[in-house]
N, C-alpha and C. Protein backbone atom coordinates (compact mmCIF):
# COMPACT_ATOMS: atom_id res chain seq x y z
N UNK A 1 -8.34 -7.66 34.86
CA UNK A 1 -9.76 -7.62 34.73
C UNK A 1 -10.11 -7.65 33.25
N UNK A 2 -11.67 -8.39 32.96
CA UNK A 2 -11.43 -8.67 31.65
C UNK A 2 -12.59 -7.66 31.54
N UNK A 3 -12.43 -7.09 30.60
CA UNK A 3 -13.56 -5.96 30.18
C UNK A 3 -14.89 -6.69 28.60
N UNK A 4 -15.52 -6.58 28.65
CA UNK A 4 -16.32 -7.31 27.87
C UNK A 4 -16.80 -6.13 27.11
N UNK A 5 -17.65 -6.30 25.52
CA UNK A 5 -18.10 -5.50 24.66
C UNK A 5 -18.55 -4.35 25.34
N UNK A 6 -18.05 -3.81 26.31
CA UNK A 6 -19.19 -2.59 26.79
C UNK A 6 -17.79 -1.13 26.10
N UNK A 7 -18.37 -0.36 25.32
CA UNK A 7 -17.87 0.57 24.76
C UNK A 7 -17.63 1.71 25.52
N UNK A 8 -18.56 2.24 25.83
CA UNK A 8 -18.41 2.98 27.26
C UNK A 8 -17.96 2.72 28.46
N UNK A 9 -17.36 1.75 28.93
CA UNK A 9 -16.56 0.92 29.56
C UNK A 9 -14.69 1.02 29.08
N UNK A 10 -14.98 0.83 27.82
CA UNK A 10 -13.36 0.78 27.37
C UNK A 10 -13.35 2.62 27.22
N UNK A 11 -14.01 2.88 26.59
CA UNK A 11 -13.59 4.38 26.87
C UNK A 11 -13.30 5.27 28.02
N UNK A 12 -14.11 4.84 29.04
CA UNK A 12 -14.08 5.54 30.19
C UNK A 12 -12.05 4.71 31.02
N UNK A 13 -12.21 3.91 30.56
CA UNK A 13 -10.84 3.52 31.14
C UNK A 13 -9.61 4.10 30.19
N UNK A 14 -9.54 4.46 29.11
CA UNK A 14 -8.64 4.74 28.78
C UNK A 14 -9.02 6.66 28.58
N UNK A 15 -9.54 6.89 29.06
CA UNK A 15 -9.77 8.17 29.47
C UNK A 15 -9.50 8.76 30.31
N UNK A 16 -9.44 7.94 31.36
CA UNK A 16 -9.00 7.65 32.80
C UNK A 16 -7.67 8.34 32.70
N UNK A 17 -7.11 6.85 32.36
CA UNK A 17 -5.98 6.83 32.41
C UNK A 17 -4.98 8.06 31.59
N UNK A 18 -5.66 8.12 30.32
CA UNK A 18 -4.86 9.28 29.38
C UNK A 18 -4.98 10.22 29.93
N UNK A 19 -5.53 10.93 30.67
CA UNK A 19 -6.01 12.54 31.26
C UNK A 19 -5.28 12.46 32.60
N UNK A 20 -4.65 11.23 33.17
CA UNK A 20 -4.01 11.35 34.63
C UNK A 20 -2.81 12.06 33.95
N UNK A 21 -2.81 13.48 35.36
CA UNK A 21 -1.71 14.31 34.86
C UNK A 21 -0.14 13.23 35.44
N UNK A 22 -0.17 12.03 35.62
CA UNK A 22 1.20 11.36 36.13
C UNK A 22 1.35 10.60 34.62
N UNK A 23 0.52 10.31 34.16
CA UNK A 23 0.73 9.85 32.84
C UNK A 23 1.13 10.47 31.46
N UNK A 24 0.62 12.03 31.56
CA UNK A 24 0.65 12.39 30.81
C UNK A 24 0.01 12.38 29.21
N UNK A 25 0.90 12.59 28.34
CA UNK A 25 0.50 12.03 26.79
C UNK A 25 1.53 11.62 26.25
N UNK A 26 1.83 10.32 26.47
CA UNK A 26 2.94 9.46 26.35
C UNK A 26 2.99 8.86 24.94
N UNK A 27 1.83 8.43 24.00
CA UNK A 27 1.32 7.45 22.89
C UNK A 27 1.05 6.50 23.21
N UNK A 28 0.67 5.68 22.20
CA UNK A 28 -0.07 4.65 22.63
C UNK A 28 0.43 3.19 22.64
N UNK A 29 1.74 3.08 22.28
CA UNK A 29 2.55 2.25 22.64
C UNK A 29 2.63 2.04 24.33
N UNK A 30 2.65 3.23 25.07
CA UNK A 30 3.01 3.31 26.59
C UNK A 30 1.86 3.12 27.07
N UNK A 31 0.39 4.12 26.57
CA UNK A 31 -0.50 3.74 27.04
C UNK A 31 -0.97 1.88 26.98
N UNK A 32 -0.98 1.48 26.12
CA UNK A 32 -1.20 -0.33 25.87
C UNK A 32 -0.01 -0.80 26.82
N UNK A 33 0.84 -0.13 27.40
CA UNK A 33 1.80 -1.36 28.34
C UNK A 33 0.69 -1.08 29.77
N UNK A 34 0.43 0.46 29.77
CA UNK A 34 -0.07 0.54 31.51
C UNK A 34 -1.65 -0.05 31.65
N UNK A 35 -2.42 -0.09 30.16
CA UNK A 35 -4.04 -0.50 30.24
C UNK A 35 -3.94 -1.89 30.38
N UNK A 36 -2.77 -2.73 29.75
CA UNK A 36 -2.62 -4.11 29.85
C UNK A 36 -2.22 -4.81 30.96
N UNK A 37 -1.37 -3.82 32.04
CA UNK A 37 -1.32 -4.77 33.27
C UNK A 37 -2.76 -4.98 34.09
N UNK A 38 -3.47 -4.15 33.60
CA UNK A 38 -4.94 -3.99 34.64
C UNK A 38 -5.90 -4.64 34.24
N UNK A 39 -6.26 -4.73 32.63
CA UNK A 39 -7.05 -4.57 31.69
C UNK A 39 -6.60 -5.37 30.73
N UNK A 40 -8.10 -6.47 30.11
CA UNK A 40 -7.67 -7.21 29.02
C UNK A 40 -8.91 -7.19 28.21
N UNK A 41 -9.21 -7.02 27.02
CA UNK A 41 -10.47 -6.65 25.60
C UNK A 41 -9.76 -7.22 24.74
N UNK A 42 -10.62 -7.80 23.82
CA UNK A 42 -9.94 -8.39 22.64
C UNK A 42 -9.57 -7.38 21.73
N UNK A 43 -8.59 -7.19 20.92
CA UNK A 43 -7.77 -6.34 19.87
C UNK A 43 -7.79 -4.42 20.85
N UNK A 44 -7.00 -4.99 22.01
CA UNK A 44 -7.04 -3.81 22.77
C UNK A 44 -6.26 -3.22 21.96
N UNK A 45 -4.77 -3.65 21.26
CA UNK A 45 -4.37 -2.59 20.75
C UNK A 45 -4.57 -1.86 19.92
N UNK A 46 -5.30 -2.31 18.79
CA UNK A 46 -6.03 -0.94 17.80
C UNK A 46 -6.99 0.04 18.41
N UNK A 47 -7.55 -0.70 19.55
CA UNK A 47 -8.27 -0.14 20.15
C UNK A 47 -7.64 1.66 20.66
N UNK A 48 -6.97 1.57 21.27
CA UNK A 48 -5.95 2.44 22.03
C UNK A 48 -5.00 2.95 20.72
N UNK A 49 -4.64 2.78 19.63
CA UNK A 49 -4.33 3.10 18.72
C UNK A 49 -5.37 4.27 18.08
N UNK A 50 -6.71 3.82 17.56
CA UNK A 50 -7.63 4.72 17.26
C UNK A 50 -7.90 6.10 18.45
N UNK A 51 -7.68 5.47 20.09
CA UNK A 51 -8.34 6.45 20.83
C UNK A 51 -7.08 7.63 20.88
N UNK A 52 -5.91 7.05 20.46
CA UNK A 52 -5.04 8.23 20.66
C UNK A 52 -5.07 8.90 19.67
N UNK A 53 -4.75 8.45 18.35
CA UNK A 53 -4.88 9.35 16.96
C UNK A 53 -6.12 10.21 17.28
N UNK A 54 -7.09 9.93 17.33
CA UNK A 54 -8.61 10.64 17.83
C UNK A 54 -8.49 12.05 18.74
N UNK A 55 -7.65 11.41 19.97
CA UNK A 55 -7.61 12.86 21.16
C UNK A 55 -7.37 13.89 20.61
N UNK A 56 -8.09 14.85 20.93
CA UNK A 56 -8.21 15.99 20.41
C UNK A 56 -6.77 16.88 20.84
N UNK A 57 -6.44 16.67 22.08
CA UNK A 57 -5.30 17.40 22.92
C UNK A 57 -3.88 16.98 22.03
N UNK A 58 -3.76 15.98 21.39
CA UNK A 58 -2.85 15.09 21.12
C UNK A 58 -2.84 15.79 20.21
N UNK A 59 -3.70 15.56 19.02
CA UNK A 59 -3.52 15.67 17.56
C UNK A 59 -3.36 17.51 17.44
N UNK A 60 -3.92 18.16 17.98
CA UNK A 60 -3.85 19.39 17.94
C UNK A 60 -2.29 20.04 18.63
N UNK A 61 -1.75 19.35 19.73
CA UNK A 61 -0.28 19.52 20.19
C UNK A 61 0.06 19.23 19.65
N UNK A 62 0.49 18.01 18.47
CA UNK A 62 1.61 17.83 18.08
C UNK A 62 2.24 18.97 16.67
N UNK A 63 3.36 19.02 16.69
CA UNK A 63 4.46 19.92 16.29
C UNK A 63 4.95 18.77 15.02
N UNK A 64 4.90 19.46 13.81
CA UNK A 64 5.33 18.96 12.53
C UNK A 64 6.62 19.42 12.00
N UNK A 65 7.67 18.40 12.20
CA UNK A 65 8.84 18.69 11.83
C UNK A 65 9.41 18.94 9.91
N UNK A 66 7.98 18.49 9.41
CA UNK A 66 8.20 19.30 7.93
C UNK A 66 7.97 20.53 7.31
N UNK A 67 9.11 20.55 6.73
CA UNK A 67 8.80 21.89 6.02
C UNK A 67 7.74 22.03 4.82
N UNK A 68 6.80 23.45 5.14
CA UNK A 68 5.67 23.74 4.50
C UNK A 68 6.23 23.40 2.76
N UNK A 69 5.58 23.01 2.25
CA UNK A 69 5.39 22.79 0.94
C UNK A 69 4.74 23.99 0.51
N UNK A 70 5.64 24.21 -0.81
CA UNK A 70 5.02 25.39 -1.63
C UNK A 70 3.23 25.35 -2.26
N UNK A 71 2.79 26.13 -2.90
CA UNK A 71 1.55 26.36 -3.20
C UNK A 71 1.56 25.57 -4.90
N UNK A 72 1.08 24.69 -5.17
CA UNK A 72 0.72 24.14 -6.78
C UNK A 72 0.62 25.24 -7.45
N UNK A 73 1.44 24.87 -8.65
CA UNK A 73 0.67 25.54 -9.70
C UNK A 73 -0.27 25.18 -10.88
N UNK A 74 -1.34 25.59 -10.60
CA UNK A 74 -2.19 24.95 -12.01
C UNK A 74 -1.63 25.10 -13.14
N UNK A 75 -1.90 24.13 -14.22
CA UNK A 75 -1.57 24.18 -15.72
C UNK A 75 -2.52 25.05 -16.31
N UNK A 76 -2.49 25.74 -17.52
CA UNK A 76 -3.38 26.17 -17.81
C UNK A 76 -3.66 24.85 -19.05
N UNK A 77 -4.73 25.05 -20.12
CA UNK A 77 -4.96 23.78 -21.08
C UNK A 77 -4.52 24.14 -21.90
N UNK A 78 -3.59 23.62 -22.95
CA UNK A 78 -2.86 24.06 -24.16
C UNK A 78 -4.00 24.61 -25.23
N UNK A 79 -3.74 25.14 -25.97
CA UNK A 79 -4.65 25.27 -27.10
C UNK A 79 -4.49 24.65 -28.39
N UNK A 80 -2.52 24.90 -28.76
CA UNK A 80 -2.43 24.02 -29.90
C UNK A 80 -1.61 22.66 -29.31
N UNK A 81 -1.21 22.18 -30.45
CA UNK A 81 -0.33 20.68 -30.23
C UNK A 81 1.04 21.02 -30.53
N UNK A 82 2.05 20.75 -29.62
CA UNK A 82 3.24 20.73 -29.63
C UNK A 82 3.92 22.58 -29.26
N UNK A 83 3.08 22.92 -28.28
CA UNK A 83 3.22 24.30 -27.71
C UNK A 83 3.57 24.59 -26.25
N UNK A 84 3.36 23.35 -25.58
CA UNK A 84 3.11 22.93 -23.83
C UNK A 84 3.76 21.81 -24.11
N UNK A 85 4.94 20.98 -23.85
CA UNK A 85 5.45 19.44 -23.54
C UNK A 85 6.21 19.73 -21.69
N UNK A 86 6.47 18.60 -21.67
CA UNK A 86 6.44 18.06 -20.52
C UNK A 86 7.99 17.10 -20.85
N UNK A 87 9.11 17.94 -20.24
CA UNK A 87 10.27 16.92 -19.92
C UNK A 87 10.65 15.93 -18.85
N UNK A 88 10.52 14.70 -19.05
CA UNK A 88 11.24 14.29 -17.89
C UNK A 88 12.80 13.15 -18.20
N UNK A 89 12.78 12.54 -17.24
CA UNK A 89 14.22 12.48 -17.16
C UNK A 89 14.49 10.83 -16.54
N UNK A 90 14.61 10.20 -16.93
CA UNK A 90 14.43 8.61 -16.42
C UNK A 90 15.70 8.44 -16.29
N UNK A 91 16.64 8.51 -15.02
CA UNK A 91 18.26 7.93 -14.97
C UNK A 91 18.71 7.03 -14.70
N UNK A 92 19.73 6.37 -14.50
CA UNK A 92 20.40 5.49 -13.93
C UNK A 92 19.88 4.10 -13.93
N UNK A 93 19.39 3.72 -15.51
CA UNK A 93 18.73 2.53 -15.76
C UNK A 93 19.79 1.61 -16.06
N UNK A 94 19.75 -0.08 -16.13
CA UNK A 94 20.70 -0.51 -16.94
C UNK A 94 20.86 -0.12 -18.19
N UNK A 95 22.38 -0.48 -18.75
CA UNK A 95 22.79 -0.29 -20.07
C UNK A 95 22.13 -0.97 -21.19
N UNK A 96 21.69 -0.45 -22.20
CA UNK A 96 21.39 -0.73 -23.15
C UNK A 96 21.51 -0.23 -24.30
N UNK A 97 22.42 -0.88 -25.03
CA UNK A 97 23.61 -0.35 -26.59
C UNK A 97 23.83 0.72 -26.20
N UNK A 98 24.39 1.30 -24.36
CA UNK A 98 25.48 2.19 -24.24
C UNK A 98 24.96 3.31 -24.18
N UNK A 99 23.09 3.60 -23.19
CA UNK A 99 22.55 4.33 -23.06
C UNK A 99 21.73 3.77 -21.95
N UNK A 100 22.08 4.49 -20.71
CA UNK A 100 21.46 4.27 -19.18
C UNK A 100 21.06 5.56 -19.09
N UNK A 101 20.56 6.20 -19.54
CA UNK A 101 19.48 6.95 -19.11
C UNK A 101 18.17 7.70 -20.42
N UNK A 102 17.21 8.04 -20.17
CA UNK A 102 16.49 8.15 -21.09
C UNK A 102 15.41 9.32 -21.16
N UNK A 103 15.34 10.22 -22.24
CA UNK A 103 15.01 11.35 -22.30
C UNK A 103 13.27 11.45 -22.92
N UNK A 104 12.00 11.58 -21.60
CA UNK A 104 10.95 11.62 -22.11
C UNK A 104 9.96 13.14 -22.51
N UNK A 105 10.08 13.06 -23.74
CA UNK A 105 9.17 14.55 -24.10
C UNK A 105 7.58 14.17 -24.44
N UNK A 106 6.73 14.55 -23.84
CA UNK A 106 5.35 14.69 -24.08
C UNK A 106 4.73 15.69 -24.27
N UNK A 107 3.65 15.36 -25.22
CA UNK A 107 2.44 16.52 -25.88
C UNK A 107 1.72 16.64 -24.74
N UNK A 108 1.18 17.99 -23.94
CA UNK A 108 0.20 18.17 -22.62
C UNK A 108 -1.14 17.87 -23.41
N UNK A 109 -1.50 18.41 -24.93
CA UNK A 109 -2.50 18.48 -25.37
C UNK A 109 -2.91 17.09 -26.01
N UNK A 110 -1.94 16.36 -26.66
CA UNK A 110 -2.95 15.05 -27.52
C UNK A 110 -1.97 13.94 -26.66
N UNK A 111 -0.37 14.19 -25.78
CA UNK A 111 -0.31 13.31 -24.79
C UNK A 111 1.01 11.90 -26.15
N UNK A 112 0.59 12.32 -27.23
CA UNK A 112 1.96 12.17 -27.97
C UNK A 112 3.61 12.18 -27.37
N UNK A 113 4.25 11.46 -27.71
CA UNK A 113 5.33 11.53 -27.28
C UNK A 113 6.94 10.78 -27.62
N UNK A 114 8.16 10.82 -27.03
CA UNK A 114 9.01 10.66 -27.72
C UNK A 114 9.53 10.55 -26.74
N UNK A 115 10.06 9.38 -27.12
CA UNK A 115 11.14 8.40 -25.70
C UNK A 115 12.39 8.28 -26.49
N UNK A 116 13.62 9.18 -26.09
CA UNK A 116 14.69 9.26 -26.64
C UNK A 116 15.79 8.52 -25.57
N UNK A 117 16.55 7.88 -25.77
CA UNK A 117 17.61 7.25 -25.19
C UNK A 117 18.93 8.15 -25.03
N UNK A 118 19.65 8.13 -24.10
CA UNK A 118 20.86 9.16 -24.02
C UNK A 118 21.72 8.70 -23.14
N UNK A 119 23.21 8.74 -23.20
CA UNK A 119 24.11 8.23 -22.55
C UNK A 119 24.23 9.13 -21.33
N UNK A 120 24.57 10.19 -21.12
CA UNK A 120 24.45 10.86 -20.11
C UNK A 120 23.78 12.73 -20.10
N UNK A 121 23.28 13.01 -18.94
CA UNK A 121 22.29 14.11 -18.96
C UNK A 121 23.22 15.27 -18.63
N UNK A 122 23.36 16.08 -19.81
CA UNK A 122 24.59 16.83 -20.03
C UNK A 122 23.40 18.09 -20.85
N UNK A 123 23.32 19.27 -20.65
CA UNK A 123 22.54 21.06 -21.19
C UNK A 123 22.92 20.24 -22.78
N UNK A 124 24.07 20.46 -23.03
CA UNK A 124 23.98 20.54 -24.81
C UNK A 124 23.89 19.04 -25.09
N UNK A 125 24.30 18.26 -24.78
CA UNK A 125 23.62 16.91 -25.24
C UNK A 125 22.46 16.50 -25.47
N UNK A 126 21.73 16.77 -24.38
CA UNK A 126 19.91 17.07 -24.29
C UNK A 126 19.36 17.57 -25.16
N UNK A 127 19.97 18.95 -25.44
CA UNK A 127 19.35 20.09 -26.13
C UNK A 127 19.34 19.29 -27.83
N UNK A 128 21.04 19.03 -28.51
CA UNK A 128 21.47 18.44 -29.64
C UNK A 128 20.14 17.37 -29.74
N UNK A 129 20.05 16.48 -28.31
CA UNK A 129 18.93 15.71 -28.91
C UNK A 129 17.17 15.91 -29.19
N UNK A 130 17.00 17.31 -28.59
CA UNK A 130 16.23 17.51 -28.56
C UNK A 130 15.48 18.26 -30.13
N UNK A 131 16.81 18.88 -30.40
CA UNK A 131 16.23 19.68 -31.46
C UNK A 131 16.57 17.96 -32.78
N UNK A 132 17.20 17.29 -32.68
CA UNK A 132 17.14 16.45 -33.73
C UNK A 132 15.30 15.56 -33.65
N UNK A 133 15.01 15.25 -32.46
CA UNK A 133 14.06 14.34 -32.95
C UNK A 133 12.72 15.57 -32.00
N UNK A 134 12.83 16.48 -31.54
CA UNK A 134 11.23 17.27 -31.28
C UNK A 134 11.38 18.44 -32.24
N UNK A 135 12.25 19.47 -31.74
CA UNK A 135 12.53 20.33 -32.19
C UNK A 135 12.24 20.37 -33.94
N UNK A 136 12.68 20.33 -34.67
CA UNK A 136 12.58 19.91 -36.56
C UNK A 136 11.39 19.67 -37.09
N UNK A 137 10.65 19.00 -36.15
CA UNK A 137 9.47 18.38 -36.73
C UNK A 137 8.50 19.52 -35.61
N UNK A 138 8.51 19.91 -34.53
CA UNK A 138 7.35 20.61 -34.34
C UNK A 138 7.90 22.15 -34.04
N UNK A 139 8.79 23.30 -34.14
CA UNK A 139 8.90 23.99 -33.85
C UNK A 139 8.97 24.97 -32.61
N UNK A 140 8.70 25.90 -32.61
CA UNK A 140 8.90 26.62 -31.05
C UNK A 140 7.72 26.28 -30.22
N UNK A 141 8.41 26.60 -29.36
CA UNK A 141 7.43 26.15 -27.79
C UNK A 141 7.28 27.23 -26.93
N UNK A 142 5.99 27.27 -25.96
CA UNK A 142 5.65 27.92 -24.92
C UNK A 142 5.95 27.86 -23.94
N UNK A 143 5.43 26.49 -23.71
CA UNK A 143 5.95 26.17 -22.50
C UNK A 143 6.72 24.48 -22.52
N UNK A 144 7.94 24.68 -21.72
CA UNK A 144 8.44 23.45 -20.93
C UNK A 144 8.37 23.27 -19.27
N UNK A 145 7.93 22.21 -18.99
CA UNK A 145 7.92 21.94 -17.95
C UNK A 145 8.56 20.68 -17.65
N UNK A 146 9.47 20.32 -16.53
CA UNK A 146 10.61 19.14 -16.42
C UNK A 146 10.59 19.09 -15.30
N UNK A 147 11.35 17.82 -15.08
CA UNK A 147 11.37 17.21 -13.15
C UNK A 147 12.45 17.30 -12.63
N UNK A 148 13.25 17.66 -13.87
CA UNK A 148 15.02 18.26 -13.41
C UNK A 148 15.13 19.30 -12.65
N UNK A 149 16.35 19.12 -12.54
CA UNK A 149 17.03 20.96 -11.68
C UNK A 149 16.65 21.93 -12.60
N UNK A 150 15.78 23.09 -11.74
CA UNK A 150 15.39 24.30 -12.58
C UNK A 150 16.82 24.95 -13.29
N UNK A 151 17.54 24.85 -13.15
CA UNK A 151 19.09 25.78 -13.76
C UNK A 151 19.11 24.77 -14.75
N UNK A 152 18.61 23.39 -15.01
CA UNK A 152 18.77 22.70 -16.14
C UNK A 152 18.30 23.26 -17.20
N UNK A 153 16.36 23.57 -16.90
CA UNK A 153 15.83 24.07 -17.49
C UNK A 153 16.09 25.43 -18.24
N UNK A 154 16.47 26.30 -17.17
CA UNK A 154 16.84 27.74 -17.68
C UNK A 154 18.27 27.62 -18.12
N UNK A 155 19.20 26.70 -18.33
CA UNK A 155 20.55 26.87 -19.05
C UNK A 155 20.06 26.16 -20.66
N UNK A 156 18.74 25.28 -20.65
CA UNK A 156 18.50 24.87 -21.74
C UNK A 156 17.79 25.87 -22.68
């Protein structure tokens, strides 16, 4: 049967059908095989796509197999320059003059920064390079923040 623009028409059929307790709440892959032997609307399947994401029974049953994510932490705003940087860690790039991976330090406050090249990501290698090209020229720091393993951080 061909169902024509009537909206309340396509709803009432796949309402039907979704709420029969033999059907269950299958998705809407299963639902579009059983509305299609009966039933034909043009772009039925988004159609039945939207009405399932939508069901209230559906979206509220389903069970999330991820684990909760921790709570953000806000930054606070630096006050001076070179007091707050930001480590990260670019690895496993091609070689270039015998340095595949690359060491990025940034200013939080003016956003300055220093793209150091490094053969491999090793506590005192890092550190050696750190104090040669940040360290010398801007002094102690408050805060670091990095995308590495925290034991990186706290062995550095």
């Amino acid at each position: 049967m061909v169902v024509l623009n009537s909206e309340p028409l396509r709803f009432k059929i796949l309402e039907f059908i979704y709420n029969s307790p033999v059907v269950g709440y299958p998705g809407y892959i299963k639902i579009y095989k059983i509305v299609q032997r009966a039933y034909y609307w043009p772009i039925i399947y988004n159609y039945m796509r939207k009405y399932v994401r939508a069901y209230r029974t559906c979206v509220y049953g389903k069970t999330f197999y991820v684990k909760k994510q921790g709570v953000f932490w806000l930054l606070s705003i630096p006050m001076q320059r070179w007091r707050n940087i930001l480590i990260n860690f670019v690895v496993d790039l091609l070689s270039s003059n015998g340095f595949i991976n690359i060491i990025v330090v940034v200013n939080r406050l003016i956003k300055m920064r220093y793209i150091i090249p490094i053969d491999l990501i090793d506590v005192i290698l890092v550190a050696k390079c750190f104090i040669k090209h940040v360290f010398k020229l801007h002094r102690l720091l408050n805060l670091i923040i990095s995308n590495y393993r925290s034991q990186f951080v706290s062995d550095f």
